[in-house]
Protein backbone atom coordinates (compact mmCIF):
# COMPACT_ATOMS: atom_id res chain seq x y z
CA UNK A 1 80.26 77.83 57.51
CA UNK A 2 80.89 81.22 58.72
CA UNK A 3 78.52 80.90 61.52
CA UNK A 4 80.02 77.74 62.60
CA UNK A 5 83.44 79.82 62.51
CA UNK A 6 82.33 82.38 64.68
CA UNK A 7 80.79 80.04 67.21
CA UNK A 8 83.92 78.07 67.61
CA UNK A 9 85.95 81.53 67.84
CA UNK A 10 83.15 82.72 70.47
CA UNK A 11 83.75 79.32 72.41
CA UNK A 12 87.50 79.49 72.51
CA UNK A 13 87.28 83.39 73.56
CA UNK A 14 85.06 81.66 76.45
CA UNK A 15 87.17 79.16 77.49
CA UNK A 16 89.95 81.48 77.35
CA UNK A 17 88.36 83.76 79.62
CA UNK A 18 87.20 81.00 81.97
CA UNK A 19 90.74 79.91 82.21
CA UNK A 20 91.83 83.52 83.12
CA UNK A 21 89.83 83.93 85.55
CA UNK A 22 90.33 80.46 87.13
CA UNK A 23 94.20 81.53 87.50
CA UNK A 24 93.37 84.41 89.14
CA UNK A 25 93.32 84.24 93.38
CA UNK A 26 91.90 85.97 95.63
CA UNK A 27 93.30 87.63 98.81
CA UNK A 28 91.86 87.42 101.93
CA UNK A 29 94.43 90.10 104.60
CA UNK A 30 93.67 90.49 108.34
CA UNK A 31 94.32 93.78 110.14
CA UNK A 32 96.48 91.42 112.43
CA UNK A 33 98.28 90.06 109.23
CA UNK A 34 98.77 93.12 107.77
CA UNK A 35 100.31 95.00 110.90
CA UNK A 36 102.71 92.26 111.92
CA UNK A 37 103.69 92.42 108.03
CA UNK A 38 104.33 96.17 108.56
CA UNK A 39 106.94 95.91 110.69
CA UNK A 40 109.83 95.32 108.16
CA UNK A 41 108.35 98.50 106.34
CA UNK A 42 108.67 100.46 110.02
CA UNK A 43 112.35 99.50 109.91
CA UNK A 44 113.11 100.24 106.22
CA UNK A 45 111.17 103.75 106.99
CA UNK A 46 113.45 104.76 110.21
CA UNK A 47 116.77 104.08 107.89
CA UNK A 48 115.08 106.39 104.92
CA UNK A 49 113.07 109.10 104.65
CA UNK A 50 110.15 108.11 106.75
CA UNK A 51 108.29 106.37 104.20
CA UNK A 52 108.30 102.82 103.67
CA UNK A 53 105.61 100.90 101.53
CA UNK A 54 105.69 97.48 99.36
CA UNK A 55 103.58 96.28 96.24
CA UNK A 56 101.19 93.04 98.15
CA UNK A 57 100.23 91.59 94.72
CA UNK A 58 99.40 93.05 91.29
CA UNK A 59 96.33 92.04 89.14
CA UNK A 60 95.22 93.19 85.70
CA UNK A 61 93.74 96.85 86.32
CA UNK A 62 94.51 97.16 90.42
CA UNK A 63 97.34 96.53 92.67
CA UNK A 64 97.38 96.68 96.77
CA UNK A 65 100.59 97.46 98.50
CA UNK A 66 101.22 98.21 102.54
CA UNK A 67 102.19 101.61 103.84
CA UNK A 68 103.84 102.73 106.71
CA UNK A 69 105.05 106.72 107.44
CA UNK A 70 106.48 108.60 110.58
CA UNK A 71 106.56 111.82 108.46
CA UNK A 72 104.63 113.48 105.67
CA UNK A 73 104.92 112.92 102.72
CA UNK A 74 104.92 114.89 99.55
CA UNK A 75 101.88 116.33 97.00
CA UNK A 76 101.02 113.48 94.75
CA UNK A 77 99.27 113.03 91.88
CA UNK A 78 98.31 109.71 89.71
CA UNK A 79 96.64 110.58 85.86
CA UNK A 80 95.64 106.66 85.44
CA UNK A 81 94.88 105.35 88.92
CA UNK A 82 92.82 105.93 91.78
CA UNK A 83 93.96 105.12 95.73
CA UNK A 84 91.62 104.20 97.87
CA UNK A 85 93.35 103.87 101.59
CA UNK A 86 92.39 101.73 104.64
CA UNK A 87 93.40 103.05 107.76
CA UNK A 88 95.08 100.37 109.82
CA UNK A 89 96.91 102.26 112.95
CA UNK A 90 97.71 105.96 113.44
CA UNK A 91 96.47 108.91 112.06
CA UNK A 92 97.18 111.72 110.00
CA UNK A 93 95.72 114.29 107.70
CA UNK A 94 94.64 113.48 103.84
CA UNK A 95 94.65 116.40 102.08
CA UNK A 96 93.37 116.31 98.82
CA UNK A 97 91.84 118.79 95.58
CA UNK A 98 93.97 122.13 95.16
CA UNK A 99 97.18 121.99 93.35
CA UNK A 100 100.86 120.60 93.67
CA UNK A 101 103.34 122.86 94.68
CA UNK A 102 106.73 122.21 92.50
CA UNK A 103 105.31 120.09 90.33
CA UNK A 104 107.74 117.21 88.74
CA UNK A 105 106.82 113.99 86.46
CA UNK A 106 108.58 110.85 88.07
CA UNK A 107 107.35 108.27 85.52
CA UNK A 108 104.42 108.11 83.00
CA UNK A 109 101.08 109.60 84.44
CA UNK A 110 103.05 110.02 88.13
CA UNK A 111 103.18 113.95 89.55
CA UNK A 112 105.20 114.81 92.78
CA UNK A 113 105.58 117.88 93.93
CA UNK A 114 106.22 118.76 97.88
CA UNK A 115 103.26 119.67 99.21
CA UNK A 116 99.74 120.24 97.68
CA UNK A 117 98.28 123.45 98.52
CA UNK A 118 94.43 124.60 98.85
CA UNK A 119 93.22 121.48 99.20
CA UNK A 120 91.01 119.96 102.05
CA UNK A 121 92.49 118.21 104.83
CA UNK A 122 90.49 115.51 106.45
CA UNK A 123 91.43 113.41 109.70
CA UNK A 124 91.68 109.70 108.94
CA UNK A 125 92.38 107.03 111.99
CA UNK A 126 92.19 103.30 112.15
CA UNK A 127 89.32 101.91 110.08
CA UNK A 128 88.70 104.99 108.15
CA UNK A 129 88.73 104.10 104.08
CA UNK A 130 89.50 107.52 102.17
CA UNK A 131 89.13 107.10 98.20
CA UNK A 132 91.37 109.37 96.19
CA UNK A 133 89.77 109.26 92.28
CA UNK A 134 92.55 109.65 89.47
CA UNK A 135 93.82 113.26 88.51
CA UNK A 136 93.19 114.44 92.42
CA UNK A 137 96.17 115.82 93.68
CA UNK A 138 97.09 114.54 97.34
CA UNK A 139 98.95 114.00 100.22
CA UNK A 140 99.47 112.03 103.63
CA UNK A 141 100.32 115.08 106.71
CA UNK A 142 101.59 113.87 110.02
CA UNK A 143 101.97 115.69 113.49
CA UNK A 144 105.23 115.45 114.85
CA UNK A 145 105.39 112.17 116.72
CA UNK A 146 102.40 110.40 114.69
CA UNK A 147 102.54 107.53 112.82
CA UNK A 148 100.15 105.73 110.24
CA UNK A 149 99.65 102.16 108.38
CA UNK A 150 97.69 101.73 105.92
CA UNK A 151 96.34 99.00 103.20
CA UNK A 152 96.25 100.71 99.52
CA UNK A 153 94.49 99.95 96.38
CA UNK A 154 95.55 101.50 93.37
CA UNK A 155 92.50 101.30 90.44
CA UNK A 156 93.47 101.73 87.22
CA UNK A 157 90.55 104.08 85.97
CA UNK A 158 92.01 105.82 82.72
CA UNK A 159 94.34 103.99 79.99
């Protein structure tokens, strides 16, 4: 009897999971797509700060959201999730390791702080992918005049 109980429990934790993942879609972006999308973010980012960026669609332990900046931006640091960037137009500088300079928690696991200092600065231009693991402290430098879009996806790697 037991056995039988645990095989019906096993079947409905199956079917369950089949379901799930049957609900779940997939995303299929074009450079094209995802620039003419951008566009909005260009114009919410010359009436702010520089920076303009929206969430694309959230799933269980990731998340992928559209960037767009005409200025740097700030050290940052995520505990719980990792970024990996595609380079869609522009360039800048990803600087990432060292530490944050004026450190500040924003919201649960989330560090800013305004710049990050000794870290390693890399180039990135259109098609580059830079990953950023969890805990790295980082930021996005621009030259005066640059800009840069970009495709993120934020992993959740640590609870």
């Amino acid at each position: 009897m037991k056995s039988t109980l645990n095989i019906i429990l096993a079947a409905m934790l199956l079917l369950t999971l089949g379901a799930f993942t049957q609900t779940m879609k997939s995303d299929v972006w074009s450079p094209a797509q995802l620039l003419e999308r951008a566009q909005h973010l260009k114009q919410l980012a010359a009436a702010a700060d520089g920076s303009a960026s929206e969430t694309l669609e959230k799933f269980p332990r990731h998340y992928t959201m559209l960037a767009f900046r005409s200025r740097s931006g700030g050290g940052e640091l995520h505990q719980n999730f990792a970024d990996i960037f595609v380079i869609l137009e522009g360039r800048a500088t990803v600087v990432t390791g060292g530490e944050m300079a004026d450190p500040k928690t924003t919201a649960p696991a989330e560090i800013r702080g305004t710049s990050v200092k000794g870290g390693a600065g890399q180039q990135v231009k259109a098609g580059d992918v830079v990953h950023i693991p969890a805990g790295t402290p980082h930021q996005m430098v621009l030259a005066d005049g640059d800009t840069v879009t970009y495709f993120v996806i934020k992993v959740q790697e640590k609870e």
